[in-house]
C-alpha atoms as a PDB file:
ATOM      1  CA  UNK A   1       7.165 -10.448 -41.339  1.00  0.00           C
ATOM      2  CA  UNK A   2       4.631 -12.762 -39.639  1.00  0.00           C
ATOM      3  CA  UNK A   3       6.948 -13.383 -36.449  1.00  0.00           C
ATOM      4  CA  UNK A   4       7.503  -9.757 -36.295  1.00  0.00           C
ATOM      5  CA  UNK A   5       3.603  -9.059 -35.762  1.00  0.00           C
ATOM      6  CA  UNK A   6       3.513 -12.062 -33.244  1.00  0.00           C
ATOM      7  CA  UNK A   7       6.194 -10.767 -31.488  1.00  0.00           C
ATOM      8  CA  UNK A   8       4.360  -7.437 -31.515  1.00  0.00           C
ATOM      9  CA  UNK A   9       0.588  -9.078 -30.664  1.00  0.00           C
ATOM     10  CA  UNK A  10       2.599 -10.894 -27.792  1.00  0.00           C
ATOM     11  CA  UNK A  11       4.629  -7.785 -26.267  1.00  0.00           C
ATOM     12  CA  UNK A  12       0.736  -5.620 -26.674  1.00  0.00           C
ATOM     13  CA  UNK A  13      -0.966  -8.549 -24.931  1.00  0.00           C
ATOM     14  CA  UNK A  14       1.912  -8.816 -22.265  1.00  0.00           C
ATOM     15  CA  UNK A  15       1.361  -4.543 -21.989  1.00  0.00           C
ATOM     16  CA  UNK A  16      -2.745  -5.126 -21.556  1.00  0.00           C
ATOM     17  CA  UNK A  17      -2.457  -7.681 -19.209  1.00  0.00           C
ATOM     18  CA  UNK A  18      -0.088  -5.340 -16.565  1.00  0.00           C
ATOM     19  CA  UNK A  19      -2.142  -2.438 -17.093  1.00  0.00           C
ATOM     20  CA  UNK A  20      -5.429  -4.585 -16.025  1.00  0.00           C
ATOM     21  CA  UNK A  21      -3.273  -5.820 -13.339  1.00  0.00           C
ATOM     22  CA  UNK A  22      -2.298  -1.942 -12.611  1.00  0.00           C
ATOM     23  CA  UNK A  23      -5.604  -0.327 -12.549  1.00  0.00           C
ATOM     24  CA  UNK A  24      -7.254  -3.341 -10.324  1.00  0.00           C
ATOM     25  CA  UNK A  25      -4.562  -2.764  -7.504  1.00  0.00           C
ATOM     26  CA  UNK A  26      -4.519   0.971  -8.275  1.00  0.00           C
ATOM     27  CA  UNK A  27      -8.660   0.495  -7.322  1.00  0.00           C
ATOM     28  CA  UNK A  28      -8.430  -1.773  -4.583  1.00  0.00           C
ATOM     29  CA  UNK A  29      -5.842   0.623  -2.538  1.00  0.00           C
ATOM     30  CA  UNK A  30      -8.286   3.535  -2.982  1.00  0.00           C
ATOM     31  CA  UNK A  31     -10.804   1.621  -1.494  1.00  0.00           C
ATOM     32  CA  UNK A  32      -8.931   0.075   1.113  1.00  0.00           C
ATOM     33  CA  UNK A  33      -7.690   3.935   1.937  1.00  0.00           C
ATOM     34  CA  UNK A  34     -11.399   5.326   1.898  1.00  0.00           C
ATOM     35  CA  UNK A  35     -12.174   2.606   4.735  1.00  0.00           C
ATOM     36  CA  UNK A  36      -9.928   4.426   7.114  1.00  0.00           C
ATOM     37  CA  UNK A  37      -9.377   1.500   9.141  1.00  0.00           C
ATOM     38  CA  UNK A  38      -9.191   2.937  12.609  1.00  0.00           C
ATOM     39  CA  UNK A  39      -7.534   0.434  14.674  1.00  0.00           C
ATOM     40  CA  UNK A  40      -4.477   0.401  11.925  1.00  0.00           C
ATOM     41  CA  UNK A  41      -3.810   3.908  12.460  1.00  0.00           C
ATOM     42  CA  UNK A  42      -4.517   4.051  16.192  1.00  0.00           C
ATOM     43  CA  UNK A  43      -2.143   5.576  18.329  1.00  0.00           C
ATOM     44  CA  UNK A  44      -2.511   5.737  21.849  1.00  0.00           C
ATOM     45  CA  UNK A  45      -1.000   8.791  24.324  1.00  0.00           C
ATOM     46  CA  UNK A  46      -0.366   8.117  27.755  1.00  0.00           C
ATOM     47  CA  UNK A  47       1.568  11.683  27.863  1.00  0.00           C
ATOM     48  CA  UNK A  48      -1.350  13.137  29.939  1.00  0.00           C
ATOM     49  CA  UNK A  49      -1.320  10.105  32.586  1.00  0.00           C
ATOM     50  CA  UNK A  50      -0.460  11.072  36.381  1.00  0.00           C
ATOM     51  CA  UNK A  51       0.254   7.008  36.387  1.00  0.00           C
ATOM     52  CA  UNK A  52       2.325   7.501  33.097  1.00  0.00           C
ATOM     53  CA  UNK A  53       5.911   5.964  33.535  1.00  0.00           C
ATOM     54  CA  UNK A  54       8.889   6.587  31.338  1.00  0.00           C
ATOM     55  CA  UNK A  55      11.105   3.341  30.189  1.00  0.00           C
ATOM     56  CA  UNK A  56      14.231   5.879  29.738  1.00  0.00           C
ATOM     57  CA  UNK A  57      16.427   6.051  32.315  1.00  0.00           C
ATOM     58  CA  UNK A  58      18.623   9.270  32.771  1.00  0.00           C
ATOM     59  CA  UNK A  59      22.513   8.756  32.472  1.00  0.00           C
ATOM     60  CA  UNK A  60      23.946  10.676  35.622  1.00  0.00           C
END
């Protein structure tokens, strides 16, 4: 009976561990989201360019 309950204590130790591990990286992503780091997400958009030039070439 007493390696049964270890087994148990070990398994429920094991199951708090990962969910401390969870909710840390589950916290740190909202953060890192709320930042809104702008030059991550930047895009730029030469469509409106008179100097803009195409790489595709046309197949005639």
């Amino acid at each position: 009976m007493k390696k049964v309950l270890k087994i148990l204590a070990i398994v429920a130790a094991i199951a708090g561990v990962c969910a401390a591990a969870y909710a840390l990286v589950k916290k740190y992503m909202e953060k890192k989201q709320e930042e809104g780091n702008t030059e991550e997400n930047y895009v730029s958009c030469t469509c409106g360019d008179e100097d803009f030039v195409t790489e595709t070439t046309v197949a005639e």
